[in-house]
C-alpha atoms as a PDB file:
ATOM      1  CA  UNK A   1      23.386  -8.259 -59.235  1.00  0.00           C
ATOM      2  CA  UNK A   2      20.938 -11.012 -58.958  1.00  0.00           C
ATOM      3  CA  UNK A   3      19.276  -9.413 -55.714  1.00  0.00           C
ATOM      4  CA  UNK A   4      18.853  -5.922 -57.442  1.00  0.00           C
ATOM      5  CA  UNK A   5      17.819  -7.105 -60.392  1.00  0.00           C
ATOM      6  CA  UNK A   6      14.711  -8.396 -58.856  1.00  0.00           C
ATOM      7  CA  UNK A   7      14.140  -5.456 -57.336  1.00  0.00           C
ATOM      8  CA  UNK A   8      14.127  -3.457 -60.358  1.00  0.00           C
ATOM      9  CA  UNK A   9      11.573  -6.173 -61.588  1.00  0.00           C
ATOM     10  CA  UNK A  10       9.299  -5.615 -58.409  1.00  0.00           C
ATOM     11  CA  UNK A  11       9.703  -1.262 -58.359  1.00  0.00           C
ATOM     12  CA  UNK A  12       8.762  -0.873 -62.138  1.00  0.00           C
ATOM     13  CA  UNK A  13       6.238  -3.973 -61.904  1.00  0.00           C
ATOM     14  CA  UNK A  14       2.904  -2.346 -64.109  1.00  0.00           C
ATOM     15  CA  UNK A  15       0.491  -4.092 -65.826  1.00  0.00           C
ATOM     16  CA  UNK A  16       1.110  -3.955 -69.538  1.00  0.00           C
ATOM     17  CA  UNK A  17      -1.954  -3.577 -72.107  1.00  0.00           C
ATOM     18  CA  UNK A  18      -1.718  -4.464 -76.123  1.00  0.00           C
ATOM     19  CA  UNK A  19      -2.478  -1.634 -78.312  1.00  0.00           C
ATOM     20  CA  UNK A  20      -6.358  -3.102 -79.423  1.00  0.00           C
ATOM     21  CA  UNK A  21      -6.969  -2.836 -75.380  1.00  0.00           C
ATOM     22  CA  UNK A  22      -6.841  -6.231 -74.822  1.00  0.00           C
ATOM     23  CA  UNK A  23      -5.151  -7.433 -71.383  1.00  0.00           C
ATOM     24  CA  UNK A  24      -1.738  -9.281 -71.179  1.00  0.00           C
ATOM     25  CA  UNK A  25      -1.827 -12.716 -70.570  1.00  0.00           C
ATOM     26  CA  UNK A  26      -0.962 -14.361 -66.936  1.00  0.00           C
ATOM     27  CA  UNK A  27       2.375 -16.045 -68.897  1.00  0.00           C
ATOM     28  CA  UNK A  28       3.501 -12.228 -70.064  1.00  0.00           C
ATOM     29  CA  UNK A  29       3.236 -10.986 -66.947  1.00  0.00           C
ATOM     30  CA  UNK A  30       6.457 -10.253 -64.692  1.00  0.00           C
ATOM     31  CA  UNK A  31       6.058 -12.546 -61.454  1.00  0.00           C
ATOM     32  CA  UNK A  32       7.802 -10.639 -58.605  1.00  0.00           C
ATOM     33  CA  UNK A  33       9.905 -12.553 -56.423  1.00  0.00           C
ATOM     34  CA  UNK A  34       8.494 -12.683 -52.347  1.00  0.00           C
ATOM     35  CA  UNK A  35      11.803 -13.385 -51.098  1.00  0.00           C
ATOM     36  CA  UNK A  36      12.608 -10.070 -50.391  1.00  0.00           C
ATOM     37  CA  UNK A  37       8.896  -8.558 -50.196  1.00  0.00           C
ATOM     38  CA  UNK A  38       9.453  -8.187 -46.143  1.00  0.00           C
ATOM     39  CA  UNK A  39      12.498  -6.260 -46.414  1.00  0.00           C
ATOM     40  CA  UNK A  40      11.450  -3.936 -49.136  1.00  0.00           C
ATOM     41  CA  UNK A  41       8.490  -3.052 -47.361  1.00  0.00           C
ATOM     42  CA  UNK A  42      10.200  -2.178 -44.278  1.00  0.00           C
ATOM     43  CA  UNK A  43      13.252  -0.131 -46.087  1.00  0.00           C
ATOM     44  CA  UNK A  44      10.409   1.515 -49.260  1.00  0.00           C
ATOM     45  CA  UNK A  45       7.259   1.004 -47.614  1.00  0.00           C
ATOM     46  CA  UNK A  46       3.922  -0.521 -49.150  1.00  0.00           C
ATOM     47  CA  UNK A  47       4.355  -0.711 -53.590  1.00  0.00           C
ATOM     48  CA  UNK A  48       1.423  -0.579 -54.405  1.00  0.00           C
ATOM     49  CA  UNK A  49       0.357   2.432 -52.473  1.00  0.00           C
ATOM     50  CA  UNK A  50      -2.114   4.832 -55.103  1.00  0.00           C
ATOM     51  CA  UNK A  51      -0.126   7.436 -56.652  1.00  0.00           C
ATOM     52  CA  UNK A  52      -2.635  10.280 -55.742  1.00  0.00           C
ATOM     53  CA  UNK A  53      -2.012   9.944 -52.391  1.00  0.00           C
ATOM     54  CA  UNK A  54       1.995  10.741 -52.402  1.00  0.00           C
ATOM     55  CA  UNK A  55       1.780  13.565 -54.726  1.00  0.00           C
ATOM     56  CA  UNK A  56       3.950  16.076 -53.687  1.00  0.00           C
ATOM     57  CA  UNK A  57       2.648  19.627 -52.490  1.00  0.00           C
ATOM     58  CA  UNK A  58       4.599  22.806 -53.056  1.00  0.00           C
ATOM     59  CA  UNK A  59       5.391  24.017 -49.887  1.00  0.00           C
ATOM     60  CA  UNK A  60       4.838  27.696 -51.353  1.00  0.00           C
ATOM     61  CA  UNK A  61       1.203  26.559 -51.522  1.00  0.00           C
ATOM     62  CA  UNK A  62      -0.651  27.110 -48.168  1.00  0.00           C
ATOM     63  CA  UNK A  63      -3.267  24.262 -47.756  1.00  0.00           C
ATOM     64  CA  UNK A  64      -6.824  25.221 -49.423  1.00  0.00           C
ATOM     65  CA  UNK A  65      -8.869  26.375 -45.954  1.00  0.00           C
ATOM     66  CA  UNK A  66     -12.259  24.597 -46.238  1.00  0.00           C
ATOM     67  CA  UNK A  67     -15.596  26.928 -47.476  1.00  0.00           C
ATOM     68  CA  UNK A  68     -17.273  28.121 -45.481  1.00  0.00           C
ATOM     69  CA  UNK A  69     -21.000  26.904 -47.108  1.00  0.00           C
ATOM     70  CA  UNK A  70     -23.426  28.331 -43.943  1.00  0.00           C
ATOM     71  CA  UNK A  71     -25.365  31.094 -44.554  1.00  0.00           C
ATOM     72  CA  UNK A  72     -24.570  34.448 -43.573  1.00  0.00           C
ATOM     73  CA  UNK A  73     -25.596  36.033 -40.195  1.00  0.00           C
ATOM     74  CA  UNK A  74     -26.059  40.159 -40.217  1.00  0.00           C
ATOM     75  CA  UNK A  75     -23.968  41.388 -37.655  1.00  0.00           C
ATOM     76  CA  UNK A  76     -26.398  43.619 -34.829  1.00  0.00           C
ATOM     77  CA  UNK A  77     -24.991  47.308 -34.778  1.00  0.00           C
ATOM     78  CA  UNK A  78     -26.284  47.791 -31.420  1.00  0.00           C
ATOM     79  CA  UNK A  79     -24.750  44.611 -29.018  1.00  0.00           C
ATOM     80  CA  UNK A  80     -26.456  43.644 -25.931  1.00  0.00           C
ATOM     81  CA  UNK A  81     -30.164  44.151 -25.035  1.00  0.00           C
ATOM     82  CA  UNK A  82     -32.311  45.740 -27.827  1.00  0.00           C
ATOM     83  CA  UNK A  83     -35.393  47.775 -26.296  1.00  0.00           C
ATOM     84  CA  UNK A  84     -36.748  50.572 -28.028  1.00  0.00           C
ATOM     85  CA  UNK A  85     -35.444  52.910 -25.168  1.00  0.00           C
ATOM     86  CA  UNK A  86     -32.027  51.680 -25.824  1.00  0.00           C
ATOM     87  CA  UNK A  87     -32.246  51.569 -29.403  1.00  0.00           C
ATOM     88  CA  UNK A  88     -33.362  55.407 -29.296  1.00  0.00           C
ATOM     89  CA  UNK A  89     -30.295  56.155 -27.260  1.00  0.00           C
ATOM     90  CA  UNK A  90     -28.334  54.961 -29.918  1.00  0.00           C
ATOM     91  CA  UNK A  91     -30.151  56.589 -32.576  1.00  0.00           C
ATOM     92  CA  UNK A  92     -29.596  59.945 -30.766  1.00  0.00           C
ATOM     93  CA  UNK A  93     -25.714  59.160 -30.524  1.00  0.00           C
ATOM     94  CA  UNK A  94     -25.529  58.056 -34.193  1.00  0.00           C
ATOM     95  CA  UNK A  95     -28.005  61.370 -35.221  1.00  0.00           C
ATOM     96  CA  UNK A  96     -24.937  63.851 -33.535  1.00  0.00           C
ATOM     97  CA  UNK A  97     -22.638  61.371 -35.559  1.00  0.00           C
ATOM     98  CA  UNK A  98     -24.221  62.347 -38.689  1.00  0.00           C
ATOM     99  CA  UNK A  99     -24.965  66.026 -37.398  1.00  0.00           C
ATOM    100  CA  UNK A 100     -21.329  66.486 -37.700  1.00  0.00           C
ATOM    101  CA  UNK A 101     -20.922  65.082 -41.144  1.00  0.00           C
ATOM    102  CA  UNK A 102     -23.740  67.021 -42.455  1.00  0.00           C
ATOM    103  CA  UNK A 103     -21.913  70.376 -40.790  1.00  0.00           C
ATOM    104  CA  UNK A 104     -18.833  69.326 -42.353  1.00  0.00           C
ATOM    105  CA  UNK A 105     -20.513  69.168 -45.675  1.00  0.00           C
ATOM    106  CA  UNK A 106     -21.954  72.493 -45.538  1.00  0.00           C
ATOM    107  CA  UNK A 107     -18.591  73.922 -44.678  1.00  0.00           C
ATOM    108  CA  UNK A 108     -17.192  72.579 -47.784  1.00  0.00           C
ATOM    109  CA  UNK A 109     -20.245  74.148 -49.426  1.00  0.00           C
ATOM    110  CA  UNK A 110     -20.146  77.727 -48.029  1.00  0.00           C
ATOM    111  CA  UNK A 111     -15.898  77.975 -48.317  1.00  0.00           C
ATOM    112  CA  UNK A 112     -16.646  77.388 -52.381  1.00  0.00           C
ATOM    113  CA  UNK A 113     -19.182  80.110 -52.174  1.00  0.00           C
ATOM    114  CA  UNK A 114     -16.488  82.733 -50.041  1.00  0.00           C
ATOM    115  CA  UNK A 115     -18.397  82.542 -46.922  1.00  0.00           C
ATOM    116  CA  UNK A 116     -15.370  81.316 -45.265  1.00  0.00           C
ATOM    117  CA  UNK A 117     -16.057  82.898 -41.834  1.00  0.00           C
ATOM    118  CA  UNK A 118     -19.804  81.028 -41.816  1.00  0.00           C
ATOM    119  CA  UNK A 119     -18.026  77.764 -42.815  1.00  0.00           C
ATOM    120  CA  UNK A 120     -15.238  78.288 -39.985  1.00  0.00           C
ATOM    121  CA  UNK A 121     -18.019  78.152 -37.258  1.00  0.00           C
ATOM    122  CA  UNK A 122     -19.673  75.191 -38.925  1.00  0.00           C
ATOM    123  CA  UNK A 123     -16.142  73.059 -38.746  1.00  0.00           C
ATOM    124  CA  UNK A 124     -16.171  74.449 -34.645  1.00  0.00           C
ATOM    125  CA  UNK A 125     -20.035  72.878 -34.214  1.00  0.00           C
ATOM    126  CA  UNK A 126     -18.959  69.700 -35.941  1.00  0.00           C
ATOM    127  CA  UNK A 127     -16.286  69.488 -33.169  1.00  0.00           C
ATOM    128  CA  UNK A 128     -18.811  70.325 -30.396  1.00  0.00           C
ATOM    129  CA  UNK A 129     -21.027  67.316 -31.869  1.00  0.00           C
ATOM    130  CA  UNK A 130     -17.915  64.928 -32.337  1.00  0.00           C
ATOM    131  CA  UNK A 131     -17.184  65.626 -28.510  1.00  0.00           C
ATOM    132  CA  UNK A 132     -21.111  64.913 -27.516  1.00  0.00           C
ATOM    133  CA  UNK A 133     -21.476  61.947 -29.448  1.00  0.00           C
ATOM    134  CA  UNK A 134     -18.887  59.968 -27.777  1.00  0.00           C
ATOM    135  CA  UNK A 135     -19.968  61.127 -24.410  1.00  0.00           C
ATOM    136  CA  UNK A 136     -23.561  60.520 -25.137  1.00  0.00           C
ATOM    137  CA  UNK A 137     -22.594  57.280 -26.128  1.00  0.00           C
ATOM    138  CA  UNK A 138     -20.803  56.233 -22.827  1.00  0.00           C
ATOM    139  CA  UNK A 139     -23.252  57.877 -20.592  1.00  0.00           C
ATOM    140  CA  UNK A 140     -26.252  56.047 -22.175  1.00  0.00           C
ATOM    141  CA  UNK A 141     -24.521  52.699 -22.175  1.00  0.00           C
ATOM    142  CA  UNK A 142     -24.635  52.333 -26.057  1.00  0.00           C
ATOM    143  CA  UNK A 143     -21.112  52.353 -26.826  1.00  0.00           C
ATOM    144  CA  UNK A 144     -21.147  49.807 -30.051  1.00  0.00           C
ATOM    145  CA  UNK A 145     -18.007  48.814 -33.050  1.00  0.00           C
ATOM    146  CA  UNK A 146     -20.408  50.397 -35.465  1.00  0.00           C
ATOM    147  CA  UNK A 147     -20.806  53.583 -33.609  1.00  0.00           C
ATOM    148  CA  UNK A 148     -17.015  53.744 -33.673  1.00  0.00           C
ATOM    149  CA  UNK A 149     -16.502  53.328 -37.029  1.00  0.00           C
ATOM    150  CA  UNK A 150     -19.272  55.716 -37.873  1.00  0.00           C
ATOM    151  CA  UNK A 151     -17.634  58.325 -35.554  1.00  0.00           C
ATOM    152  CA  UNK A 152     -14.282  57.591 -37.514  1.00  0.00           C
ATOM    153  CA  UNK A 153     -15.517  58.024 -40.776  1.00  0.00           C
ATOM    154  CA  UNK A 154     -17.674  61.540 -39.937  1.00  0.00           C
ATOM    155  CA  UNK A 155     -14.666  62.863 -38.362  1.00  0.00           C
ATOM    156  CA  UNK A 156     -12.465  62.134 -41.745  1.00  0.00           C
ATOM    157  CA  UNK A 157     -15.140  63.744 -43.963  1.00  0.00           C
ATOM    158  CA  UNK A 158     -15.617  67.130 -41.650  1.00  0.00           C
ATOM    159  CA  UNK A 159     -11.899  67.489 -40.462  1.00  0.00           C
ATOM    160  CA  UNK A 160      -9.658  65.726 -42.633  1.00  0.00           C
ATOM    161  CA  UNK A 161     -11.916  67.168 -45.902  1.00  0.00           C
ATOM    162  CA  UNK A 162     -13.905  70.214 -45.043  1.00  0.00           C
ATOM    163  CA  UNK A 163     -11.573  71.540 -42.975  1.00  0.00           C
ATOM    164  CA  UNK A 164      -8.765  71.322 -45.220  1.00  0.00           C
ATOM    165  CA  UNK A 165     -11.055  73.369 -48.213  1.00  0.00           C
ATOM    166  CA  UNK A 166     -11.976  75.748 -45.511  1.00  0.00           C
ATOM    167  CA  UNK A 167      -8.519  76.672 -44.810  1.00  0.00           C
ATOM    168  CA  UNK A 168      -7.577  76.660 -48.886  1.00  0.00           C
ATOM    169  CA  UNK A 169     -10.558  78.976 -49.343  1.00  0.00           C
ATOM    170  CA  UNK A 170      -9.389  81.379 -46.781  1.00  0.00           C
ATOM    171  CA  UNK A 171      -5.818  81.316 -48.453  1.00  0.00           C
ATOM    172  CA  UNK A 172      -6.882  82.328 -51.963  1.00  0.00           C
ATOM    173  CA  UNK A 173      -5.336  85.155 -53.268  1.00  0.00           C
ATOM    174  CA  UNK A 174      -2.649  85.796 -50.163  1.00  0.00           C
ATOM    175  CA  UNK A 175      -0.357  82.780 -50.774  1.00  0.00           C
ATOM    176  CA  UNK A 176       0.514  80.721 -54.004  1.00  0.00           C
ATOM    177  CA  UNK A 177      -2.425  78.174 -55.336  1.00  0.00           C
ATOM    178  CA  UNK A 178       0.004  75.810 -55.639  1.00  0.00           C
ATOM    179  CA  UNK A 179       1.466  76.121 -51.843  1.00  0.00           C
ATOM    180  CA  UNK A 180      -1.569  76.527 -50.416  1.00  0.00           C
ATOM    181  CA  UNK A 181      -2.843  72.974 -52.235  1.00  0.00           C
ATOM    182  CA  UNK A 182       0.441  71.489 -50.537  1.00  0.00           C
ATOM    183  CA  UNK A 183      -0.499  72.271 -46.952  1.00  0.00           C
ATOM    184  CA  UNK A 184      -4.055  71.526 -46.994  1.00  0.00           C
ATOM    185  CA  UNK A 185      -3.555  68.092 -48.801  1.00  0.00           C
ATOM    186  CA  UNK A 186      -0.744  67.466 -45.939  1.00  0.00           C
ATOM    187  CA  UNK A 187      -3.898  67.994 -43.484  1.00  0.00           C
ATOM    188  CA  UNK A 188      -6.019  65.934 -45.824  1.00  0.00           C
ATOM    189  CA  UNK A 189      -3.557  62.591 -45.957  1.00  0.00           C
ATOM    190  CA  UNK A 190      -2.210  63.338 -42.349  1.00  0.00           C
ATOM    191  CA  UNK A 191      -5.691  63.285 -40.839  1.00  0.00           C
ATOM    192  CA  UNK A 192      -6.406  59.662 -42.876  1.00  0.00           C
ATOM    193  CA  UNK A 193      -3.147  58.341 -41.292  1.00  0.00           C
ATOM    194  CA  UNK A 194      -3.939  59.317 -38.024  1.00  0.00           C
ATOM    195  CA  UNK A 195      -7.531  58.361 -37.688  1.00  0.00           C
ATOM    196  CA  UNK A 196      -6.320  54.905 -38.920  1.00  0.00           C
ATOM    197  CA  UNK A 197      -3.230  54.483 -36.274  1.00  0.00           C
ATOM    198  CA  UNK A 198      -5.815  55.577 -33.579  1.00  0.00           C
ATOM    199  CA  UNK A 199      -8.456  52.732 -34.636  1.00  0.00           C
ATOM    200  CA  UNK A 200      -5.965  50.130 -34.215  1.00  0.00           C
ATOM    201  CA  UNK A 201      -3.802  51.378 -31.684  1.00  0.00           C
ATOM    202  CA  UNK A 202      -4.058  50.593 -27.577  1.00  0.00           C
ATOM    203  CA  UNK A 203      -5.561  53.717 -25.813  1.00  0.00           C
ATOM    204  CA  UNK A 204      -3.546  55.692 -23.315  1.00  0.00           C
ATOM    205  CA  UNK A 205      -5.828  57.621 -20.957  1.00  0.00           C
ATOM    206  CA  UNK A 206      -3.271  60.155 -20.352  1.00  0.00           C
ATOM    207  CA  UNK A 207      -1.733  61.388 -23.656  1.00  0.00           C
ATOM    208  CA  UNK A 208      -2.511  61.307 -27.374  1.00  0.00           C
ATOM    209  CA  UNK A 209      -0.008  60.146 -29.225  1.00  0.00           C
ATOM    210  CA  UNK A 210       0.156  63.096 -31.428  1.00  0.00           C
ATOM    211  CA  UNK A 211      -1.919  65.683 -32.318  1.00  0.00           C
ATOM    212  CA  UNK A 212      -5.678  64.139 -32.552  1.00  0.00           C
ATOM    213  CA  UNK A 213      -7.780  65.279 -35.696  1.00  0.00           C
ATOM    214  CA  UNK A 214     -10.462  67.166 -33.575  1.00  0.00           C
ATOM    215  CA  UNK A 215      -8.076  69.234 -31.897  1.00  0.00           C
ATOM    216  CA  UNK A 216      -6.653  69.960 -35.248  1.00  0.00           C
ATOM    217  CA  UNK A 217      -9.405  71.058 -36.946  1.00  0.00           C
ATOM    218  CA  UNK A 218     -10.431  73.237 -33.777  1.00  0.00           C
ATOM    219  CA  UNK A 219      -7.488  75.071 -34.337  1.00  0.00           C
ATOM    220  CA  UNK A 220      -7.785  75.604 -37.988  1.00  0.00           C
ATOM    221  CA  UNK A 221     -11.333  76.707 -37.564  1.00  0.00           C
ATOM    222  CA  UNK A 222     -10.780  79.014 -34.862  1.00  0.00           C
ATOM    223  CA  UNK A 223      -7.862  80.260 -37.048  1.00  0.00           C
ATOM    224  CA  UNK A 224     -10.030  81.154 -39.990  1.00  0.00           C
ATOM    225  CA  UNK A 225     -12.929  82.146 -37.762  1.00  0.00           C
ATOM    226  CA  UNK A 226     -11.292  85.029 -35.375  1.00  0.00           C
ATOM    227  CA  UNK A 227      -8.707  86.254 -38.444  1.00  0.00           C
ATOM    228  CA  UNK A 228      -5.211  85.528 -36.664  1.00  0.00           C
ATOM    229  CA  UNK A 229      -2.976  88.505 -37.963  1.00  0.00           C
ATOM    230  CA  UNK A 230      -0.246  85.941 -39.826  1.00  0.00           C
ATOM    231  CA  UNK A 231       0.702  85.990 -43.657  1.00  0.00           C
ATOM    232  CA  UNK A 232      -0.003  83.694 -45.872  1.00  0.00           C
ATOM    233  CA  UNK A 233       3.217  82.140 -45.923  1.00  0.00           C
ATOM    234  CA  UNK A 234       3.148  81.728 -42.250  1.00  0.00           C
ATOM    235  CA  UNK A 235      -0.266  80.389 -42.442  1.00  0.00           C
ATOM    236  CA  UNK A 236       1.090  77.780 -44.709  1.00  0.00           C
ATOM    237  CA  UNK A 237       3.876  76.701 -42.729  1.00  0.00           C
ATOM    238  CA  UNK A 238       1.764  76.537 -39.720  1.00  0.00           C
ATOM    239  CA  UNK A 239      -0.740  74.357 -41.384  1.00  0.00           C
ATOM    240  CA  UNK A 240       1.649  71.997 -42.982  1.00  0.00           C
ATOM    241  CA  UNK A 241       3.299  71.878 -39.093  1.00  0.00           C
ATOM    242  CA  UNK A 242       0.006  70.712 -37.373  1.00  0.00           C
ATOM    243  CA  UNK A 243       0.039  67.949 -40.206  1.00  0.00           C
ATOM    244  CA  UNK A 244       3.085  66.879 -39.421  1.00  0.00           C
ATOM    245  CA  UNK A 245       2.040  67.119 -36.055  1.00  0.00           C
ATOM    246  CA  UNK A 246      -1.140  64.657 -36.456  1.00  0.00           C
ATOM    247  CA  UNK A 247       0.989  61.800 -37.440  1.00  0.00           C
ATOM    248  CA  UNK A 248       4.257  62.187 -34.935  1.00  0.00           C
ATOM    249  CA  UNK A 249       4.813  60.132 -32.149  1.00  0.00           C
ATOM    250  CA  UNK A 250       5.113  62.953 -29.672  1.00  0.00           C
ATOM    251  CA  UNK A 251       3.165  62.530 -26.458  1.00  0.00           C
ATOM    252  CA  UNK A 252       0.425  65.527 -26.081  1.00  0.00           C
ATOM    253  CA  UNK A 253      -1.881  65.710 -23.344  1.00  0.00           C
ATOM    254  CA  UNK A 254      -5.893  64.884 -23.073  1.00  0.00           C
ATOM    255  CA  UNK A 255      -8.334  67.743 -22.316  1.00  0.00           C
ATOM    256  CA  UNK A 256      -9.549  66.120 -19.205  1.00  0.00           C
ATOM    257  CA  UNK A 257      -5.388  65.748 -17.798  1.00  0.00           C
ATOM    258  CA  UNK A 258      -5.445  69.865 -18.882  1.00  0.00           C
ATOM    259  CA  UNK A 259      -8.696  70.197 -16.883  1.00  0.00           C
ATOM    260  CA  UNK A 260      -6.937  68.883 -13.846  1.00  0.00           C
ATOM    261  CA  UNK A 261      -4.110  71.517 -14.271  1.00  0.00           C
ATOM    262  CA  UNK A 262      -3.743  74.535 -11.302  1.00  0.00           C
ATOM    263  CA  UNK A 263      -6.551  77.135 -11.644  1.00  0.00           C
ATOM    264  CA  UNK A 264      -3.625  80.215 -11.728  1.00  0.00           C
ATOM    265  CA  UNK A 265      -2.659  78.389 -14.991  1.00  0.00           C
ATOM    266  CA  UNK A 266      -6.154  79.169 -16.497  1.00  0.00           C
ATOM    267  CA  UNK A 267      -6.197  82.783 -14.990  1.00  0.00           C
ATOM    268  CA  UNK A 268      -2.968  83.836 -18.135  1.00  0.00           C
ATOM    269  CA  UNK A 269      -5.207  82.577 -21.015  1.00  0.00           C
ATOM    270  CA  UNK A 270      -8.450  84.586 -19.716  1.00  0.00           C
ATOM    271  CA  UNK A 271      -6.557  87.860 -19.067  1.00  0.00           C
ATOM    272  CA  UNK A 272      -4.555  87.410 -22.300  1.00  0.00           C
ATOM    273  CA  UNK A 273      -8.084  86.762 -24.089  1.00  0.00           C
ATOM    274  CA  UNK A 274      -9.692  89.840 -22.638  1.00  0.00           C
ATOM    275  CA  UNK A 275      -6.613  91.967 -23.647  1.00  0.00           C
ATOM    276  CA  UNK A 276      -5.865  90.671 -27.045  1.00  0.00           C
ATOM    277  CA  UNK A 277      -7.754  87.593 -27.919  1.00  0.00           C
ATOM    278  CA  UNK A 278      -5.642  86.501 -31.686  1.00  0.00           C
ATOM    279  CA  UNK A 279      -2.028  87.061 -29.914  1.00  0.00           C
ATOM    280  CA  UNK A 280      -3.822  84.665 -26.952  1.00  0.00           C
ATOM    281  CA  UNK A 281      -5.031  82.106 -29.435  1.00  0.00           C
ATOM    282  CA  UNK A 282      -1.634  81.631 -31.037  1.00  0.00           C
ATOM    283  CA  UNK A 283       0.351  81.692 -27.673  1.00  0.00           C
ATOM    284  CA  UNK A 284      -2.018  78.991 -26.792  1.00  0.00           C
ATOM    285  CA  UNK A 285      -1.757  76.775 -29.731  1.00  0.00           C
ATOM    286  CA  UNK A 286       2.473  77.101 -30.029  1.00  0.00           C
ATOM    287  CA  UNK A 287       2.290  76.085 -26.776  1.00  0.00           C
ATOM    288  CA  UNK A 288       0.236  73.010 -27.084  1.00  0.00           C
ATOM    289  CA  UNK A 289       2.603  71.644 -29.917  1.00  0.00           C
ATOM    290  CA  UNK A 290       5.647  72.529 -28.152  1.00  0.00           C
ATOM    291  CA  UNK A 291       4.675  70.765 -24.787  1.00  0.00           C
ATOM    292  CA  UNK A 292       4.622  67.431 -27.270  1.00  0.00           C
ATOM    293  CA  UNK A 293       8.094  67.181 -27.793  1.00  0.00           C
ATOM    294  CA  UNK A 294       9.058  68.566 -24.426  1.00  0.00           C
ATOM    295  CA  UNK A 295       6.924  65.401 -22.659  1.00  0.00           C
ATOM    296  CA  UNK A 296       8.881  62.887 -25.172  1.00  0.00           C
ATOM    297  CA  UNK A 297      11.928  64.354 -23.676  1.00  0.00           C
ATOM    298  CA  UNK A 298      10.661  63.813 -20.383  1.00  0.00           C
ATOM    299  CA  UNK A 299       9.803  60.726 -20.966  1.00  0.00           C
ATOM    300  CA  UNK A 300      12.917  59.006 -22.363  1.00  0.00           C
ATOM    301  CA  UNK A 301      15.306  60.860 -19.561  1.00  0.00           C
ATOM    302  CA  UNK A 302      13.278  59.093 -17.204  1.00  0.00           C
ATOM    303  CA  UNK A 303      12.948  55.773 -18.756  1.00  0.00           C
END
């Protein structure tokens, strides 16, 4: 009892003050015993250690990350060696970037006027500049982040916006305003998922993993443009399918891997084009979304 009562003494040892401020004397102060000093130390550790440095911390708090106080450096769009030639190259690649956004705009424009025909062809030149932009871009050697991102963003705005009004526009007054709205916002929200999954998703130089947003939008235009003979209903479904179709996980093949195909494969579409080029179109497009799930098929047989 002795032996913890001194310890008691030495633990809750403080330094007591009167109430006018005035400091205890030395004869009302608690003198701890050293006997066992060594041994508390060892088992407690140091006494008179400062109480702000054994606080405890939450362990739900992560620990503060220290500012960052240096000023801030603008990025360069274009990386690597900035001549004027180069930085003309890349002001030609970024000029069909924003070609395409300004022909996606005007789409939107003439489908609320009724020239939906006229705003069809515009959506098929903003393709034809999406396609040149990223070739220009690797054949000139300016190939940047920023040019990525701006391609990203022009192809939401012409083919997961303008193409999507186009389409409604050409719908009004053969299907239900209300169905119609469905479909197109399913291309509209699709098209946003998918551009997103591709910009952070490894790149297979074979396959798409489903259908990409320019393709798409090709199809819809050229759909609008040469009248396919479909009702609305089936126009509808169709659209809300190649949606669907944006965001699967179905492998479908890259236009340079269809290049490579036979030329007697090429010689059916041309014939069928000359004869009837709308029943063509449509056998051409069914058969693009089927070979999708067919290739998954493949694919886990042979896993």
């Amino acid at each position: 009892m002795r032996r913890s009562s001194t310890f008691a003494r030495q633990v809750l040892l403080v330094r007591v003050g009167r109430r006018d401020g005035a400091t205890v004397s030395g004869t009302d102060r608690v003198t701890p015993d050293h006997r066992y000093a060594d041994r508390q130390r060892l088992r407690y550790g140091r006494l008179d250690t400062d109480i702000e440095t054994v606080r405890p911390i939450s362990p739900a708090l992560a620990p503060a990350a220290p500012v960052d106080e240096s000023p801030a450096m603008a990025i360069p769009l274009l990386p690597g060696e900035r001549t004027a030639a180069r930085r003309a190259k890349f002001a030609l690649v970024n000029a069909c970037t924003l070609s395409s956004l300004m022909l996606g705009m005007l789409a939107i424009f003439l489908a609320m006027r009724g020239d939906v025909q006229i705003a069809a062809i515009c959506l098929i030149a903003c393709v034809a500049f999406d396609g040149l932009d990223g070739a220009l871009a690797r054949k000139l050697g300016v190939a940047s982040p920023f040019g990525a991102q701006m391609d990203s963003l022009a192809d939401m705005c012409s083919f997961g916006l303008a193409a999507p009004v186009v389409v409604y526009a050409s719908l009004a007054g053969s299907v239900p305003p209300a169905a119609a709205a469905v479909s197109c916002a399913l291309v509209a929200g699709c098209a946003a998922i998918r551009l997103a999954r591709f910009n952070v998703s490894p790149k297979d130089g074979r396959f798409f993993c489903g259908v990409p947003t320019t393709m798409a939008a090709a199809v819809l235009a050229l759909t609008v443009a040469i009248g396919v003979p479909v009702s609305g209903l089936v126009m509808v479904a169709g659209v809300a399918l190649l949606a669907f179709a944006m965001v699967s996980s179905f492998p479908y093949a890259k236009l340079a891997r269809l290049l490579k195909l036979p030329p007697w494969l090429w010689l059916a579409p041309v014939v069928g084009a000359l004869v009837d080029i709308r029943l063509t179109f449509a056998l051409v497009v069914v058969g693009y979304l089927v070979s999708g799930p067919l290739l998954w098929l493949h694919q886990r047989r042979t896993a």
